[in-house]
C-alpha atoms as a PDB file:
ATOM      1  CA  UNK A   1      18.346  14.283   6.508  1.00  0.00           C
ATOM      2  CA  UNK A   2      16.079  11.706   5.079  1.00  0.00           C
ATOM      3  CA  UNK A   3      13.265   9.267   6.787  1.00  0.00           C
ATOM      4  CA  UNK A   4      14.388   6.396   4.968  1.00  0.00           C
ATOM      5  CA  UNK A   5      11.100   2.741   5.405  1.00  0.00           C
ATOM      6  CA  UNK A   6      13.192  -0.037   5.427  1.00  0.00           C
ATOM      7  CA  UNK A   7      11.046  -3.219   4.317  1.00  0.00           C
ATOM      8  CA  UNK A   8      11.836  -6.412   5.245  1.00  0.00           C
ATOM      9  CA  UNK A   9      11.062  -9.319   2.939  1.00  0.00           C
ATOM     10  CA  UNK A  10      12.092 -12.904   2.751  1.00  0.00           C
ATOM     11  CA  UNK A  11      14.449 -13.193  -0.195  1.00  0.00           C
ATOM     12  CA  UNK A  12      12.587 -10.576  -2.056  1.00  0.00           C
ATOM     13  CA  UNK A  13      13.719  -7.696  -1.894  1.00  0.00           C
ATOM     14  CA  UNK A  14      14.377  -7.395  -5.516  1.00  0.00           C
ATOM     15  CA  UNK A  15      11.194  -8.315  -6.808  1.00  0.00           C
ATOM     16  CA  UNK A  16       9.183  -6.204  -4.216  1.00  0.00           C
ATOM     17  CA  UNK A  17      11.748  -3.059  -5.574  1.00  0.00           C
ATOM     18  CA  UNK A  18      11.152  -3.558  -9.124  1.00  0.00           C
ATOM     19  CA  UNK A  19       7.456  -4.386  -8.696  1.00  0.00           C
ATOM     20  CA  UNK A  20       6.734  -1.076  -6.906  1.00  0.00           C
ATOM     21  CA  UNK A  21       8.538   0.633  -8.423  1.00  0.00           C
ATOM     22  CA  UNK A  22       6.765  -0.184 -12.031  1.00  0.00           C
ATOM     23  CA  UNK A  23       3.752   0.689 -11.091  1.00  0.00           C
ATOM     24  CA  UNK A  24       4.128   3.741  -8.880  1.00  0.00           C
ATOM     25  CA  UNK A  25       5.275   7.487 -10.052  1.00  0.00           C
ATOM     26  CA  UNK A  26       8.416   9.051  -9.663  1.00  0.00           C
ATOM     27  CA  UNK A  27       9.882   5.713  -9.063  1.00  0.00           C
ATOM     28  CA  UNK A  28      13.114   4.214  -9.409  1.00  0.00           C
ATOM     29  CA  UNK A  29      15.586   1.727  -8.173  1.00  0.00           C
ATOM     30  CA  UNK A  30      18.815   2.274  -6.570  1.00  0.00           C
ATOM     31  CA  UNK A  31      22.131   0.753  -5.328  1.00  0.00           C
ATOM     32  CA  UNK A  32      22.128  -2.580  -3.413  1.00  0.00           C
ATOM     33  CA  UNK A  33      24.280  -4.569  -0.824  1.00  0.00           C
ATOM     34  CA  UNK A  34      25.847  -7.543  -1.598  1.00  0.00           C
ATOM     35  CA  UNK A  35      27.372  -9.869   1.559  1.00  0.00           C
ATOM     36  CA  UNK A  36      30.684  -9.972   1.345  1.00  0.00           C
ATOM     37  CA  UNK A  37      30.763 -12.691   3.775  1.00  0.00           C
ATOM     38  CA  UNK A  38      28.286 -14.495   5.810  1.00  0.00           C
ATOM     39  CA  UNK A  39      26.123 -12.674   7.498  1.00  0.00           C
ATOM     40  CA  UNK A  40      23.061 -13.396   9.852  1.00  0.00           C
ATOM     41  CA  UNK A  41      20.378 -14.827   7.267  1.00  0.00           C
ATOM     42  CA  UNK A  42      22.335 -14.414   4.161  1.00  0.00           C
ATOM     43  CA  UNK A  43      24.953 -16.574   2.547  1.00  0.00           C
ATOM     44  CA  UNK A  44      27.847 -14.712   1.462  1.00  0.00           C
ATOM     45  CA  UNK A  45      27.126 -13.337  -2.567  1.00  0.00           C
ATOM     46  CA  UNK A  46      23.121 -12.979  -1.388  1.00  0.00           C
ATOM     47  CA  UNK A  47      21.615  -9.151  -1.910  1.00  0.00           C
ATOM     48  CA  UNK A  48      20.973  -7.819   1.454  1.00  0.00           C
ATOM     49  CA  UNK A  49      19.268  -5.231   0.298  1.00  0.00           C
ATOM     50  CA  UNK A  50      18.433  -3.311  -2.374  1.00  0.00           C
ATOM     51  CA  UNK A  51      17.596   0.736  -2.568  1.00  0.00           C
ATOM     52  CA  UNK A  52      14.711   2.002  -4.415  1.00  0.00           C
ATOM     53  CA  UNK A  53      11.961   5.196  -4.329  1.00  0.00           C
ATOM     54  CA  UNK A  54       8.728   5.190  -4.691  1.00  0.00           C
ATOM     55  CA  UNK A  55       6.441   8.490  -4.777  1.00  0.00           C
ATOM     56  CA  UNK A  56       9.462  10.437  -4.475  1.00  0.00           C
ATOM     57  CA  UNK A  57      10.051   8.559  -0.608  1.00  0.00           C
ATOM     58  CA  UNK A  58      13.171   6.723  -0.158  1.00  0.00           C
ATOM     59  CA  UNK A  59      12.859   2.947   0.982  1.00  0.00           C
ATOM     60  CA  UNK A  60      15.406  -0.101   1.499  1.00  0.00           C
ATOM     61  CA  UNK A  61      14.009  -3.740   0.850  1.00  0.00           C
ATOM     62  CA  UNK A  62      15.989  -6.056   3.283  1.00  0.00           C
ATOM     63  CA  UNK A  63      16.322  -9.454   2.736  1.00  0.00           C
ATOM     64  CA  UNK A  64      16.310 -10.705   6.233  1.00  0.00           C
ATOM     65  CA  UNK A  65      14.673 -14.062   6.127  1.00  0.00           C
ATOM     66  CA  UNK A  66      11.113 -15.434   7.488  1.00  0.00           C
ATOM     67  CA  UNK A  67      11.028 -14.682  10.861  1.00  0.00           C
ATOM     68  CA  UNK A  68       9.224 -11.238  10.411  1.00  0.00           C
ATOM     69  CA  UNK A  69       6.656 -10.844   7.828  1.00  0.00           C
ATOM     70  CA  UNK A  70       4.863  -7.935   6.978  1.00  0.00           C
ATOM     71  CA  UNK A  71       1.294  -7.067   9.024  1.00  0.00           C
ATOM     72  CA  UNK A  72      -1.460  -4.677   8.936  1.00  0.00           C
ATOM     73  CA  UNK A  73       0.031  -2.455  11.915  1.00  0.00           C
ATOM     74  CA  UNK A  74       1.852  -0.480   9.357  1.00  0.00           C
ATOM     75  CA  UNK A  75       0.207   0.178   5.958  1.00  0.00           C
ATOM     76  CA  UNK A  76       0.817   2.618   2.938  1.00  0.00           C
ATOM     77  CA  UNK A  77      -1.522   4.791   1.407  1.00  0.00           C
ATOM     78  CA  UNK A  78      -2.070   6.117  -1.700  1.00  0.00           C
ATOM     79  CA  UNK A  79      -4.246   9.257  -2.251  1.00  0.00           C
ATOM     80  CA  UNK A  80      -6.211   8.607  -5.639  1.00  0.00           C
ATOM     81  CA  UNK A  81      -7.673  11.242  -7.439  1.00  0.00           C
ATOM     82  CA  UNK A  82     -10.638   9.877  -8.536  1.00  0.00           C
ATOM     83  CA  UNK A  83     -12.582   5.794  -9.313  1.00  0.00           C
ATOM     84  CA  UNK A  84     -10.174   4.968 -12.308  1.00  0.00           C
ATOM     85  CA  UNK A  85      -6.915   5.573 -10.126  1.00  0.00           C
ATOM     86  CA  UNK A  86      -8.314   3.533  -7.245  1.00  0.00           C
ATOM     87  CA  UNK A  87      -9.409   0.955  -9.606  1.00  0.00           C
ATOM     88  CA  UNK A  88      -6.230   1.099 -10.955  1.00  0.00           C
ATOM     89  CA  UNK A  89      -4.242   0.392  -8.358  1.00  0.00           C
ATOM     90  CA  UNK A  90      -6.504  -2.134  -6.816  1.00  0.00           C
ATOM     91  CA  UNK A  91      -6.191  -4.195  -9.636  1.00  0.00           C
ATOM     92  CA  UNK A  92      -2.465  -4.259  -9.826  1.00  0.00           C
ATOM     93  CA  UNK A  93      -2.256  -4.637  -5.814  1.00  0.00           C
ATOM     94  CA  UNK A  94      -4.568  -7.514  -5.434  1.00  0.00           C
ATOM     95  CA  UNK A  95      -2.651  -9.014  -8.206  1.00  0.00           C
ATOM     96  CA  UNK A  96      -0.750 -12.801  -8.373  1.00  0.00           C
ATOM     97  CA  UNK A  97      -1.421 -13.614  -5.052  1.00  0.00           C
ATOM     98  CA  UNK A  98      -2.590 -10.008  -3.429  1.00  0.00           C
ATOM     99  CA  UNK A  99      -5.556  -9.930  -1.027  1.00  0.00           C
ATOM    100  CA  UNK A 100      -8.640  -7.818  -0.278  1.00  0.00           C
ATOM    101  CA  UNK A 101      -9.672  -6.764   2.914  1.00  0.00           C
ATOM    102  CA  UNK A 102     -12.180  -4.289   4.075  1.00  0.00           C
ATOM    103  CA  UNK A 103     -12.837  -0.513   3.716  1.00  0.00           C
ATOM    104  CA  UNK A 104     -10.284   0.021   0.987  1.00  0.00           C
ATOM    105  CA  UNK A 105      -7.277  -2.119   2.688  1.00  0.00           C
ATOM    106  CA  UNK A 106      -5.259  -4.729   1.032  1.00  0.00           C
ATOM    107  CA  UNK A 107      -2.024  -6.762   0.884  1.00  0.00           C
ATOM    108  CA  UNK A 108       0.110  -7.228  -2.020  1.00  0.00           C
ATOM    109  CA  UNK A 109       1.499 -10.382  -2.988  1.00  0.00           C
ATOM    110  CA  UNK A 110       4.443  -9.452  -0.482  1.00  0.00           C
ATOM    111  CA  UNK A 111       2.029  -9.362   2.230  1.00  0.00           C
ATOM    112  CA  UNK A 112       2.878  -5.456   2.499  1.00  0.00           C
ATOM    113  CA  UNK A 113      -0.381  -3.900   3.222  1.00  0.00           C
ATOM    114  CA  UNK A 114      -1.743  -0.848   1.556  1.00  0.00           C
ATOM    115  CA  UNK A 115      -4.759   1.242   1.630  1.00  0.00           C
ATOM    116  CA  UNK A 116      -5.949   2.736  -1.402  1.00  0.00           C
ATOM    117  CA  UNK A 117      -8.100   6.247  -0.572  1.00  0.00           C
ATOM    118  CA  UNK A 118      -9.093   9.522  -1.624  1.00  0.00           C
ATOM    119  CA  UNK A 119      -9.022  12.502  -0.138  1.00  0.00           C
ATOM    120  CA  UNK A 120     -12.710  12.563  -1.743  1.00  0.00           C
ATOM    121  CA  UNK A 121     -13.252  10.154   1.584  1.00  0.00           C
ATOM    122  CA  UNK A 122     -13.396  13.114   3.828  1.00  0.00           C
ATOM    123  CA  UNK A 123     -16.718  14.847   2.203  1.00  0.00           C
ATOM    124  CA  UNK A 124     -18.267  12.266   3.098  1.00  0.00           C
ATOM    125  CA  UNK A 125     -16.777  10.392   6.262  1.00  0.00           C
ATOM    126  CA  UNK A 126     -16.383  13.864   8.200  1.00  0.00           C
ATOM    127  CA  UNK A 127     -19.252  16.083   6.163  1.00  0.00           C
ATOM    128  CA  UNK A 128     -21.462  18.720   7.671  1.00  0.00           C
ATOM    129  CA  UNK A 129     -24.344  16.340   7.690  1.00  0.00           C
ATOM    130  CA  UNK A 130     -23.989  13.561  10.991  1.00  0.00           C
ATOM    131  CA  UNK A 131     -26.708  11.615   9.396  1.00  0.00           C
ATOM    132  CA  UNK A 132     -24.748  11.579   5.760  1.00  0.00           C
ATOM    133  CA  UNK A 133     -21.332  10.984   7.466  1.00  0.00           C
ATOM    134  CA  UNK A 134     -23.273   8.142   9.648  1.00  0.00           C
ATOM    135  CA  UNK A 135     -24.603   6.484   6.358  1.00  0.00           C
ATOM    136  CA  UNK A 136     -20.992   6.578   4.188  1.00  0.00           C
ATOM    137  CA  UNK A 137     -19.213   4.746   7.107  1.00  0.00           C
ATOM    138  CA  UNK A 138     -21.951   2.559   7.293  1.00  0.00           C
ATOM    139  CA  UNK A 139     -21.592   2.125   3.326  1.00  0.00           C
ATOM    140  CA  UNK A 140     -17.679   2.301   3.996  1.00  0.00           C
ATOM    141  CA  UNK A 141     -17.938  -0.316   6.459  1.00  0.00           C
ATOM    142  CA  UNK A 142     -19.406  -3.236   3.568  1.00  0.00           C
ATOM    143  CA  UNK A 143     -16.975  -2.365   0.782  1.00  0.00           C
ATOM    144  CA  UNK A 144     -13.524  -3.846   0.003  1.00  0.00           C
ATOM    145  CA  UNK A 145     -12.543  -1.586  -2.387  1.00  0.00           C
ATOM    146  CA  UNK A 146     -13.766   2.166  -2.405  1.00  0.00           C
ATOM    147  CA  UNK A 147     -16.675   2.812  -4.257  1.00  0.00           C
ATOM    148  CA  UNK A 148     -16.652   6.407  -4.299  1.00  0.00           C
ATOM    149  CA  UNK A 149     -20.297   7.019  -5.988  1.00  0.00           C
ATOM    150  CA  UNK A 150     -21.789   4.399  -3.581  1.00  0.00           C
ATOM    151  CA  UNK A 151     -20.262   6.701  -1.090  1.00  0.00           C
ATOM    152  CA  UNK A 152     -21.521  10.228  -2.239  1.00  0.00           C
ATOM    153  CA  UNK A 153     -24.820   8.401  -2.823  1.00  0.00           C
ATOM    154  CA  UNK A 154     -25.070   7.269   0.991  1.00  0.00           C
ATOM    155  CA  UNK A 155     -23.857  10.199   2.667  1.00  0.00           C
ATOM    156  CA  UNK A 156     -26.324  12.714  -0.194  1.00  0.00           C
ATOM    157  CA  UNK A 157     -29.238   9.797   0.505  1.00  0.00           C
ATOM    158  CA  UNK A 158     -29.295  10.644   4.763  1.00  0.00           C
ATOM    159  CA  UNK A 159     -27.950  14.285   4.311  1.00  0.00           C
ATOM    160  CA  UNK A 160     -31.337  15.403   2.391  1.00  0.00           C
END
């Protein structure tokens, strides 16, 4: 058995599908549901929903209508490897309509929100040194988007 995220978008299920699925590894799209009648928030012929994978995980985008968007109480996160991946990924997240938020957290132009990391984070957020943990949360705490040498260079700064 299979956890399975079911997402549920406004007409977009589609688009949110293809666009994750571009940009994300070991990605691709899957079956989809079209009503065969009328059903609660779709017209009969509409895609209810649409299958797709992204990271390997299994997800359904439902296309339920506008009285539930997306919000920050549930969030994805993607463990980058290094500055260029988190770049990366900011960029095409904050995209056409994404926004930025604070200490690495964002929305996409779905309003899905994300949080682009590293597991570098925890060398310097939960280090042997109080003081250098104390000053890369406090660093943490101005950014948007991770700045991984601004972080090493805080925590290395009130460590020594």
């Amino acid at each position: 058995m299979t956890l399975t995220t079911c997402l549920w978008f406004n007409g977009q299920a589609r688009e949110a599908a293809q666009f994750y699925t571009s940009i994300f590894p070991n990605s691709s799209m899957g079956s989809n549901w079209i009503a065969p009648t009328e059903t609660p928030g779709n017209e009969q012929g509409d895609e209810v929903y649409v299958d797709f994978t992204i990271f390997g995980q299994p997800f359904i985008g439902l296309n339920g209508g506008p009285q539930f968007p997306h919000s920050e109480a549930i969030s994805f996160q993607i463990p980058c490897k290094d500055q260029d991946e988190i770049d990366h990924y900011w960029n095409i997240l904050t995209a056409d309509g994404g926004e930025e938020s604070m200490c690495g957290w964002l929305k996409d132009k779905f309003g899905v929100s994300w949080q682009v990391i590293s597991p570098e984070l925890g060398k310097y957020l939960g280090g042997d040194s109080p003081e250098g943990s104390q000053a890369a949360t406090q660093a943490m705490l101005q950014m948007k988007k991770l700045d991984l040498n601004e972080l090493k260079r805080a925590y290395e700064a009130a460590a020594n």
